[in-house]
N, C-alpha and C. Protein backbone atom coordinates (compact mmCIF):
# COMPACT_ATOMS: atom_id res chain seq x y z
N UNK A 1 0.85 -1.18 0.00
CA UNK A 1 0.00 0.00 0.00
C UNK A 1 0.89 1.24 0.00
N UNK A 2 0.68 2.11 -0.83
CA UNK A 2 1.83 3.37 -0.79
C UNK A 2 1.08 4.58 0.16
N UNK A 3 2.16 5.31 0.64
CA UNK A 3 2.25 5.60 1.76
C UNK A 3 0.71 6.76 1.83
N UNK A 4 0.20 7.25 0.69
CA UNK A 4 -0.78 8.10 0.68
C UNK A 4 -2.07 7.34 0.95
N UNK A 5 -1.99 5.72 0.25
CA UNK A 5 -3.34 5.65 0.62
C UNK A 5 -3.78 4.70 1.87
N UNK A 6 -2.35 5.15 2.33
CA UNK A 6 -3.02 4.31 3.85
C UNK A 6 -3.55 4.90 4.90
N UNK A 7 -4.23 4.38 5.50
CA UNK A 7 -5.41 5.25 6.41
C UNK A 7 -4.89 5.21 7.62
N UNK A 8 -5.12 7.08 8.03
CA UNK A 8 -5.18 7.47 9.74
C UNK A 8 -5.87 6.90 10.69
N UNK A 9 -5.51 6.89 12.07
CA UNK A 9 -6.00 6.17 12.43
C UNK A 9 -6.15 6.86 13.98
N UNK A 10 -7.73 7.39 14.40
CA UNK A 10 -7.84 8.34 14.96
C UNK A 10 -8.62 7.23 16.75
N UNK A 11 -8.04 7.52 17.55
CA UNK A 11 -8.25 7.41 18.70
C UNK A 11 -9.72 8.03 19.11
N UNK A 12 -10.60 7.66 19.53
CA UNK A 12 -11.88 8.06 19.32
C UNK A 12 -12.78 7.71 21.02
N UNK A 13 -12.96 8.36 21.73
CA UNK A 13 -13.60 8.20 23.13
C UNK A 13 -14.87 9.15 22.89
N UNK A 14 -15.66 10.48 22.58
CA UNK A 14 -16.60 10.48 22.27
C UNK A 14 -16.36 11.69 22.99
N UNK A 15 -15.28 12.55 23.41
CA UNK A 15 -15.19 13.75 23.75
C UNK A 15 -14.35 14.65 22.95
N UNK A 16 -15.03 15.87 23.88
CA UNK A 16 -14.57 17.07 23.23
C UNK A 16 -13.12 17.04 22.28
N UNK A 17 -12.12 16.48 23.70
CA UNK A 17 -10.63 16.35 23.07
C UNK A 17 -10.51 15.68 22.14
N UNK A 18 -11.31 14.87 21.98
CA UNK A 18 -11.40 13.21 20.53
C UNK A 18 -12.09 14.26 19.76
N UNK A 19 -13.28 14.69 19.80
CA UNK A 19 -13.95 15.75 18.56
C UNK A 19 -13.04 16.55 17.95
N UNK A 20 -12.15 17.85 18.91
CA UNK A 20 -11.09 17.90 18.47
C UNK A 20 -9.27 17.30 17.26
N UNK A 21 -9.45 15.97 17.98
CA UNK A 21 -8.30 15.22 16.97
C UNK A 21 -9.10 15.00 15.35
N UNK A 22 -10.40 14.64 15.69
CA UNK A 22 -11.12 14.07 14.33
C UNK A 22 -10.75 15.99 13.38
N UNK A 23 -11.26 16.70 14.07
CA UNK A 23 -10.86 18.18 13.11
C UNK A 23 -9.73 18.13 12.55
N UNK A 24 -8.94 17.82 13.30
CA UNK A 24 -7.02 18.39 12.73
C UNK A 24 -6.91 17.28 12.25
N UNK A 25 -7.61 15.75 12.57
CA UNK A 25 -6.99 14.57 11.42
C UNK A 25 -7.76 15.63 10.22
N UNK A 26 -8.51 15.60 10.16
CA UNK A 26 -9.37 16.12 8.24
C UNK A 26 -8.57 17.73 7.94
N UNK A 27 -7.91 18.44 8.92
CA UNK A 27 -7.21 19.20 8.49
C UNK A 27 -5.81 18.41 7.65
N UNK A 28 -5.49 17.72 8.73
CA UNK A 28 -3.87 17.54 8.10
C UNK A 28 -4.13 16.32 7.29
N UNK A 29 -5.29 15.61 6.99
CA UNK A 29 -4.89 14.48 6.18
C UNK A 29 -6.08 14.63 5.28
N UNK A 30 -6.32 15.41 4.74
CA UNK A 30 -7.96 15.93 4.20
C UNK A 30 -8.33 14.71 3.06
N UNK A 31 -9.19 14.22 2.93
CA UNK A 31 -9.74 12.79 1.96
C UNK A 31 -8.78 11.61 2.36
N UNK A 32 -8.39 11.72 3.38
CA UNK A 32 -7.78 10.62 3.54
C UNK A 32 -8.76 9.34 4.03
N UNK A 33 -8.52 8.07 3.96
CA UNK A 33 -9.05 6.90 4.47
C UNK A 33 -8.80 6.76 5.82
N UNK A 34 -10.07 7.05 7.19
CA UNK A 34 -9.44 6.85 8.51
C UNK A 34 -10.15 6.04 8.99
N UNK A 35 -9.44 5.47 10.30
CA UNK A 35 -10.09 4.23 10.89
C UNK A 35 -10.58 4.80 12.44
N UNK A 36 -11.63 5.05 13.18
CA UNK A 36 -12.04 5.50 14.05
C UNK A 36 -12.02 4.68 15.26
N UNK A 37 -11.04 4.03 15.97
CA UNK A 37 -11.37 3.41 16.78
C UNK A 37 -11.23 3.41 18.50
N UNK A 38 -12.66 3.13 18.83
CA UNK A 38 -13.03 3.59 20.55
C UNK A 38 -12.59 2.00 20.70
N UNK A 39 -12.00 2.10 22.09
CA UNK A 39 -11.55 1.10 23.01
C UNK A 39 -12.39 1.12 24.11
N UNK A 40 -12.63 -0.64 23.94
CA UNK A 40 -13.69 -0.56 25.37
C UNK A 40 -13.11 -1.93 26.32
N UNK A 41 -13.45 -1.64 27.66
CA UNK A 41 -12.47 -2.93 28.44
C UNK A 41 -13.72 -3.76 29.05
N UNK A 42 -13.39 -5.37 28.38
CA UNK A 42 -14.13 -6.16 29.19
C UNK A 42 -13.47 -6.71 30.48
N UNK A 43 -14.33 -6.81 31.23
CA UNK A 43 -14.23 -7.58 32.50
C UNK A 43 -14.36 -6.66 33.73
N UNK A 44 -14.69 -5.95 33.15
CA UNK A 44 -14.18 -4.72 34.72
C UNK A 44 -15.50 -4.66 35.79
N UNK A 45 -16.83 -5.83 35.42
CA UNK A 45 -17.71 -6.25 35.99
C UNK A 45 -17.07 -7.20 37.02
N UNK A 46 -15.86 -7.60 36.78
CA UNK A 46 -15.28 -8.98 37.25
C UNK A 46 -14.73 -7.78 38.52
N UNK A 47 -14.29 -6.76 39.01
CA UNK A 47 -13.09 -6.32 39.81
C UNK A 47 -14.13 -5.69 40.82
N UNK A 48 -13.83 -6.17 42.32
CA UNK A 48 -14.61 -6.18 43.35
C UNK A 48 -14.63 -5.09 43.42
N UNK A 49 -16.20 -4.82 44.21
CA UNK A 49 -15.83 -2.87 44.96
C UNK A 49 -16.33 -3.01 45.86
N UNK A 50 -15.99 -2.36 46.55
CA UNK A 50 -15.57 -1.44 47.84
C UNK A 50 -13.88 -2.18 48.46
N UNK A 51 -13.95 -1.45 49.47
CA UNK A 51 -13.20 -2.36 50.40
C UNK A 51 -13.01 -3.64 51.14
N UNK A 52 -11.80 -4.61 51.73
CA UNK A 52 -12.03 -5.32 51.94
C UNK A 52 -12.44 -5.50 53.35
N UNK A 53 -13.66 -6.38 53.98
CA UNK A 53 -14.40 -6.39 55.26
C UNK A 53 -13.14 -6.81 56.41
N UNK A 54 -13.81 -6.70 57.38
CA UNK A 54 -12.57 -6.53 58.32
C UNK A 54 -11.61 -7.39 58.99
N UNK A 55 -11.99 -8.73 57.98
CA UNK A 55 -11.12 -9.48 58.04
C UNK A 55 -10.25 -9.99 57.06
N UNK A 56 -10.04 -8.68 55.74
CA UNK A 56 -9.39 -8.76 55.23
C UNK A 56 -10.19 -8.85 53.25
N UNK A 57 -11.17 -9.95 53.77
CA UNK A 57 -11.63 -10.52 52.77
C UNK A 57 -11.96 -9.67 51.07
N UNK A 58 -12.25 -9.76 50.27
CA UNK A 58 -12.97 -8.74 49.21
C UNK A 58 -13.49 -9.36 48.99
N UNK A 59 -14.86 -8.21 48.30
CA UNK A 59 -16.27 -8.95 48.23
C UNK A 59 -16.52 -9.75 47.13
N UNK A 60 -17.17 -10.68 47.33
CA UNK A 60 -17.24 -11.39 45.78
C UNK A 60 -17.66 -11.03 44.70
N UNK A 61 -17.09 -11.14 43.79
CA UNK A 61 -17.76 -11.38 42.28
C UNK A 61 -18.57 -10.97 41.77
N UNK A 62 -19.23 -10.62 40.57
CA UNK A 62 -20.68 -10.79 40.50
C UNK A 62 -20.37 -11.97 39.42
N UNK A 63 -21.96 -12.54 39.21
CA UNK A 63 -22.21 -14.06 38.67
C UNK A 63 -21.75 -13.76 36.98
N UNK A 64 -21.66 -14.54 36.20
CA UNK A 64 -20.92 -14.76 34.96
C UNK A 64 -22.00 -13.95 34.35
N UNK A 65 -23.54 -14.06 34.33
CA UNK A 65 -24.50 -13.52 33.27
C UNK A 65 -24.31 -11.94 33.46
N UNK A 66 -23.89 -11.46 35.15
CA UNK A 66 -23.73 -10.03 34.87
C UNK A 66 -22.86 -9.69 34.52
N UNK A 67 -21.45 -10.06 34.28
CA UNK A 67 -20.48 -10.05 33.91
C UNK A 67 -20.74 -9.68 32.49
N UNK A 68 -21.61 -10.59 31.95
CA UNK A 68 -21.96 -10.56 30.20
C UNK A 68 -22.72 -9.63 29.60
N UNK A 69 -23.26 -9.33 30.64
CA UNK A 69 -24.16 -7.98 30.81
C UNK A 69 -23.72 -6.68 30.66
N UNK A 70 -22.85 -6.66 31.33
CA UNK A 70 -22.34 -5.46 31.57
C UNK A 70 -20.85 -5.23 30.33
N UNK A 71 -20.64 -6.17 29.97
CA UNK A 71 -19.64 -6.85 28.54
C UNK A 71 -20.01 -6.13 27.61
N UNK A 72 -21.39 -6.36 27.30
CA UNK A 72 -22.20 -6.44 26.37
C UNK A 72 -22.66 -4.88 26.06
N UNK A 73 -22.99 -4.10 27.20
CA UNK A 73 -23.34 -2.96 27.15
C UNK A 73 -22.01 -1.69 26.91
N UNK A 74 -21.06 -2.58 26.99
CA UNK A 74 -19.90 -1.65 27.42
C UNK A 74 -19.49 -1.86 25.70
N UNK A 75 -19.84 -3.21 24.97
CA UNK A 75 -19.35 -2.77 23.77
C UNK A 75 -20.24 -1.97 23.17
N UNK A 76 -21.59 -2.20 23.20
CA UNK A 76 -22.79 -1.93 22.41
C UNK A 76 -22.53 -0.39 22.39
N UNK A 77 -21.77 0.51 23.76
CA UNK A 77 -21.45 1.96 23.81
C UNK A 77 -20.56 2.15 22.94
N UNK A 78 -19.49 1.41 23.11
CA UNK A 78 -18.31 1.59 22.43
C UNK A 78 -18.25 1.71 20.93
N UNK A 79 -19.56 0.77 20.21
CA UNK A 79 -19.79 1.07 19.04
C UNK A 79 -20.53 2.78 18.87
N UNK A 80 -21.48 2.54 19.35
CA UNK A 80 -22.30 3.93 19.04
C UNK A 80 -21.08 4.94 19.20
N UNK A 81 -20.31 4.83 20.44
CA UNK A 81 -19.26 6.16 20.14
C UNK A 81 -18.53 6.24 18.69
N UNK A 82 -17.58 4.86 18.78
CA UNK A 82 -17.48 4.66 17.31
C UNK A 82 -18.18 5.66 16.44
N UNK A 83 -19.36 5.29 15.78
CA UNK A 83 -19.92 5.23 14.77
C UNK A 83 -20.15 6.27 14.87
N UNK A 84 -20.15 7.44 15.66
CA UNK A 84 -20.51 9.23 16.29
C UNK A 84 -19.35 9.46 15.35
N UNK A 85 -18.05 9.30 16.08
CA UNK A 85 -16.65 9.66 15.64
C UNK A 85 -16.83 9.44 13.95
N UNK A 86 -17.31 8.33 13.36
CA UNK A 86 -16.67 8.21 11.79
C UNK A 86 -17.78 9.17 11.54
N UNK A 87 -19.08 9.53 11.89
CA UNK A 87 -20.10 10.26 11.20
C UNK A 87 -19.53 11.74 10.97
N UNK A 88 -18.53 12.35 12.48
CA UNK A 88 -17.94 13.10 12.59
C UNK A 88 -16.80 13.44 11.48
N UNK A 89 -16.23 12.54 10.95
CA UNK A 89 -14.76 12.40 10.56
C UNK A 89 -15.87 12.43 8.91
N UNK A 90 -16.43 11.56 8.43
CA UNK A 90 -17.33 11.73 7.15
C UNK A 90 -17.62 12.91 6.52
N UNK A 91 -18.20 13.93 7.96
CA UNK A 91 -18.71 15.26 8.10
C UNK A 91 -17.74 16.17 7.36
N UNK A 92 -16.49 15.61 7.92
CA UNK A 92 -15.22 16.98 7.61
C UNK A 92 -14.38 16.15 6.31
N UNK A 93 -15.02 15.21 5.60
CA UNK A 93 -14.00 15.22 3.79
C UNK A 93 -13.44 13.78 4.12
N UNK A 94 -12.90 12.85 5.70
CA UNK A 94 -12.29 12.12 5.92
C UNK A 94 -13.56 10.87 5.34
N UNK A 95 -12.71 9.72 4.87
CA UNK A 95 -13.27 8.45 4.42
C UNK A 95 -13.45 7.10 5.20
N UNK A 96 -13.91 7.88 6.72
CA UNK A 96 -14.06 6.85 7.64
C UNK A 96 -15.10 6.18 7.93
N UNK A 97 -14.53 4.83 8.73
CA UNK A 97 -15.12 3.40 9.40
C UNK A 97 -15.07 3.73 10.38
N UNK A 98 -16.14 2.68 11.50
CA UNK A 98 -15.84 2.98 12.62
C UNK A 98 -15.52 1.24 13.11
N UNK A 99 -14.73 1.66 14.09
CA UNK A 99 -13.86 0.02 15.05
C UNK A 99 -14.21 0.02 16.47
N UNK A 100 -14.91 -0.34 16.65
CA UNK A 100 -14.82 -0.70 18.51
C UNK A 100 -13.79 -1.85 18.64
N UNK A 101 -13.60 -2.10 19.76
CA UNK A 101 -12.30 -3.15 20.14
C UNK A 101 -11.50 -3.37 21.19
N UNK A 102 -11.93 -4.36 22.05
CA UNK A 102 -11.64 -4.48 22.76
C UNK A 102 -10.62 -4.27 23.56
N UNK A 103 -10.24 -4.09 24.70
CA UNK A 103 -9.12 -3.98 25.07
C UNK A 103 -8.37 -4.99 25.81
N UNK A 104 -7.54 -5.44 24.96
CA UNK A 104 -6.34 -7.08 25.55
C UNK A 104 -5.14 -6.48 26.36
N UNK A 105 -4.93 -5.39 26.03
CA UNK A 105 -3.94 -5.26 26.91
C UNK A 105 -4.07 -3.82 27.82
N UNK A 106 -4.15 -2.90 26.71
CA UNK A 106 -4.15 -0.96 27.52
C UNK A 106 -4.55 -0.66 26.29
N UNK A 107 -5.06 0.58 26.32
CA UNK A 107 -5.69 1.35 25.29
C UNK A 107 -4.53 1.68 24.32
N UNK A 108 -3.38 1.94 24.77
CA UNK A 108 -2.35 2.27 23.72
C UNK A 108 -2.19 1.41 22.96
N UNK A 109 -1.54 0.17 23.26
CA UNK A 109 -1.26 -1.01 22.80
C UNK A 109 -2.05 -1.30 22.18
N UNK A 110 -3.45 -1.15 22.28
CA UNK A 110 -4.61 -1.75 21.13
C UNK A 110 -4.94 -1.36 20.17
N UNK A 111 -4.30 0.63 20.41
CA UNK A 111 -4.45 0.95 19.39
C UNK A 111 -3.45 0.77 18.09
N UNK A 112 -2.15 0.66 19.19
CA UNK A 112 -0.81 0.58 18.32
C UNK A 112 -1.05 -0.40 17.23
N UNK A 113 -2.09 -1.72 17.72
CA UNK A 113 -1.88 -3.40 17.02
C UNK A 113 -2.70 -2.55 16.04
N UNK A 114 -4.11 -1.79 15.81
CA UNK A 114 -4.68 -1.69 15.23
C UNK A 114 -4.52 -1.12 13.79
N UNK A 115 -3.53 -0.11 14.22
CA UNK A 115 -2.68 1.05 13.01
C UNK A 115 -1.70 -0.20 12.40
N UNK A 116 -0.87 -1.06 13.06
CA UNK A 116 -0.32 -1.89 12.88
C UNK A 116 -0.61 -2.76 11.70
N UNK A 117 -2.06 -3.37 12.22
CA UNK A 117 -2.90 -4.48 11.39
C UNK A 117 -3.67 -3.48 10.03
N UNK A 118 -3.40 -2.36 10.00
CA UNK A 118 -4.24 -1.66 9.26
C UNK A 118 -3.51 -0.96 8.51
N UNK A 119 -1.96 -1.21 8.24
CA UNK A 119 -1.28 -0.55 7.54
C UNK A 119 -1.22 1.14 7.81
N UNK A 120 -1.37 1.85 8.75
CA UNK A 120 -1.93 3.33 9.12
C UNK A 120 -0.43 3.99 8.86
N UNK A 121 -0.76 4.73 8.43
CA UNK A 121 0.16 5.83 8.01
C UNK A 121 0.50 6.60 9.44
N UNK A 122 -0.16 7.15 10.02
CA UNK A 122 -0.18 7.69 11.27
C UNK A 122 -1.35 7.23 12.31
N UNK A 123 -1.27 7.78 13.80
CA UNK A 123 -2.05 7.65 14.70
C UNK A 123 -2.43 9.11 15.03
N UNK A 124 -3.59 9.52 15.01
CA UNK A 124 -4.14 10.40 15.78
C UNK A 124 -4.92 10.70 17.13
N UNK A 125 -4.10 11.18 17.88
CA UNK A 125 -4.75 10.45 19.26
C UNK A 125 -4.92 12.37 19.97
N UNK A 126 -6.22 12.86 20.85
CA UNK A 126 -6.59 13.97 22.14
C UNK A 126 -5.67 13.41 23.03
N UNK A 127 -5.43 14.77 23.58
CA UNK A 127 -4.77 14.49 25.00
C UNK A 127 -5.68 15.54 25.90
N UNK A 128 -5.75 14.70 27.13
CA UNK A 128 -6.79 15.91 27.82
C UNK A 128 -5.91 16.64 29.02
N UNK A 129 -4.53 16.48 28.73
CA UNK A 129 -3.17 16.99 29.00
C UNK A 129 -3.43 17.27 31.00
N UNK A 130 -3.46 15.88 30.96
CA UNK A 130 -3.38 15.44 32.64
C UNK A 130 -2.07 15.15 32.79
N UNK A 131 -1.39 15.97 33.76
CA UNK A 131 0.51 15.85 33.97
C UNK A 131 0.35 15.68 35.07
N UNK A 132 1.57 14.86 35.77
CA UNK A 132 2.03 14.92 36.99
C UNK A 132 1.32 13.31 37.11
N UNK A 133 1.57 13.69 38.68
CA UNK A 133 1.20 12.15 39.48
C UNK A 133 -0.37 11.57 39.13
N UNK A 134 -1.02 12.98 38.37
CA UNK A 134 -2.68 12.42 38.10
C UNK A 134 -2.43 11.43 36.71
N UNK A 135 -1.44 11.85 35.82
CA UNK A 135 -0.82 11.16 34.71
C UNK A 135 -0.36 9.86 34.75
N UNK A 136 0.00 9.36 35.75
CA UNK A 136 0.69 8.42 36.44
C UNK A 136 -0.22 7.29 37.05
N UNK A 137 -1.22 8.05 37.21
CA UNK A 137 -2.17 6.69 37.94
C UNK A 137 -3.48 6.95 37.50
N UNK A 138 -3.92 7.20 36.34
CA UNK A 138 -4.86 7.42 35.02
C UNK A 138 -4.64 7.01 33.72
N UNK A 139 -3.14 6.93 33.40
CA UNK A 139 -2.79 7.00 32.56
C UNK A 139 -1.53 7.68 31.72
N UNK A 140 -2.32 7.71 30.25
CA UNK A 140 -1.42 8.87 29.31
C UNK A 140 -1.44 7.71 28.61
N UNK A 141 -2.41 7.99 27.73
CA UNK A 141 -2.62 6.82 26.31
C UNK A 141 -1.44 7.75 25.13
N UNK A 142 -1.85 8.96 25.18
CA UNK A 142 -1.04 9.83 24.17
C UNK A 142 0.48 9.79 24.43
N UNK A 143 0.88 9.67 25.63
CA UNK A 143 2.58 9.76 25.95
C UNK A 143 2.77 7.90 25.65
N UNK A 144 1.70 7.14 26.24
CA UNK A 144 2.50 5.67 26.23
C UNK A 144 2.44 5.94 24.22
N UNK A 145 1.36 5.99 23.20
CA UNK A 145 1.94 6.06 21.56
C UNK A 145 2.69 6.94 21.39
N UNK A 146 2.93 7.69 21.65
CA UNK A 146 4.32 8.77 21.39
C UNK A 146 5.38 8.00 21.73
N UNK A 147 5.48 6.96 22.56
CA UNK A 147 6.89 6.44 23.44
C UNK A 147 7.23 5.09 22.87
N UNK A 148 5.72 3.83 22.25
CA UNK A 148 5.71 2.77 21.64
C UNK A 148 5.49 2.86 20.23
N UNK A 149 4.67 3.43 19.68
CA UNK A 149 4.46 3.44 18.33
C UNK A 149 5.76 3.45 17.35
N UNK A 150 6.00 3.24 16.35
CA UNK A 150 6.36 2.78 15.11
C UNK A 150 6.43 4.23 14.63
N UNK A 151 4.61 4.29 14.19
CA UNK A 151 4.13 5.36 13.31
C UNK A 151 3.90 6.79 14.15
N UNK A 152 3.97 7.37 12.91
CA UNK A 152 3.70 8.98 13.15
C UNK A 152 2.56 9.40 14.30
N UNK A 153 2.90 9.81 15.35
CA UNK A 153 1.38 10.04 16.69
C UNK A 153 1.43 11.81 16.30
N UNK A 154 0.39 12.12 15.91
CA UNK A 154 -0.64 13.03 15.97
C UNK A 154 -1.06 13.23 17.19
N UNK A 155 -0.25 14.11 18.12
CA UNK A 155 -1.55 14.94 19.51
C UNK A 155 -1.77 15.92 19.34
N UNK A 156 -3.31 15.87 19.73
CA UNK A 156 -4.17 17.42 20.07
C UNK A 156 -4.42 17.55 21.10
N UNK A 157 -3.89 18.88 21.89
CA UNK A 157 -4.44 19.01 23.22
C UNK A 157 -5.34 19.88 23.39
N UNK A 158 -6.16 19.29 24.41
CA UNK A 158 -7.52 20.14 24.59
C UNK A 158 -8.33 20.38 23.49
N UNK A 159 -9.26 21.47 23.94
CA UNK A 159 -10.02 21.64 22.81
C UNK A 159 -9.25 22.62 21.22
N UNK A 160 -8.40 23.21 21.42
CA UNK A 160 -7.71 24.08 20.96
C UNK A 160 -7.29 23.45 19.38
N UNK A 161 -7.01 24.50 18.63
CA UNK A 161 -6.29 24.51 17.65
C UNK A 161 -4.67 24.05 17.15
N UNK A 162 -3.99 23.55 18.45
CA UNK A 162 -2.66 23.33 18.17
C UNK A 162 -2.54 21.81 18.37
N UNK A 163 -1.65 21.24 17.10
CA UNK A 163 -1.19 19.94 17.45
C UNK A 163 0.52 19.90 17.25
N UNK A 164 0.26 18.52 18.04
CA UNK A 164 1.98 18.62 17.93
C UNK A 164 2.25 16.81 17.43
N UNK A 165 3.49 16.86 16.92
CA UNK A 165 3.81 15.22 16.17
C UNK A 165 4.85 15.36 16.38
């Protein structure tokens, strides 16, 4: 595939900062072919809450069907965001799909395999430019592809007009 007609590949959560990246992808890659994809994490029905009782214990589980339940709803979102983002990206000249997809490892990494498996010319990824120790134990999907990726990372911070690569 030569290097023009391979498709961007835009990080997509269903906010402002993601509304944002979809603009500056169709600025800087205008008719290009992009791939829109929201990351959604199964299992997180599986991870106990609250605290553990006072003998240490954590609370159990919930049963496998809510587990599937809550699976289920978490992709069924993940598409509709999706499919917001490519309607978005359509809107502004870009020739996008939309991808929901699970998450096997971290949001970076899934996206990295995805640009990967998709031949992507670049990654376009919002940053909602959380620094410091809040960065640290939240995240930083945009610093972990800036630090792993291969390909070209596209950040937009905030809602604003400036990106940086």
């Amino acid at each position: 595939m030569a290097a023009g007609d391979a498709p961007v590949v835009i990080a997509y959560d269903g906010s402002d900062v993601a509304k944002a990246a979809v603009r500056h992808a169709a600025e800087l890659f205008p008719g290009r072919r992009a791939v829109l994809v929201t990351v959604w994490e199964p299992g997180l029905a599986l991870l106990p809450v609250g605290p553990p009782d006072s003998l240490g214990t954590m609370p159990m589980p919930p049963n496998p069907e809510i587990v599937e339940e809550v699976d289920d709803a978490q992709h069924d979102h993940a598409t509709r965001v999706a499919d917001e983002g490519a309607e978005l990206a359509n809107s502004l000249g870009l020739a996008a799909e939309a991808h929901s997809v699970a998450d096997d490892l971290d949001v970076a990494d899934t996206v990295i395999d995805l640009a990967r498996d998709r031949g992507a010319a670049a990654i376009v990824v919002g940053s909602h430019g959380i620094s410091g120790l809040r960065s640290h134990l939240v995240g930083g999907v945009s610093r972990k592809l800036i630090r792993h990726s291969e390909l070209p990372v596209v950040v937009t911070r905030g809602g604003d007009a400036s990106a940086t690569a």
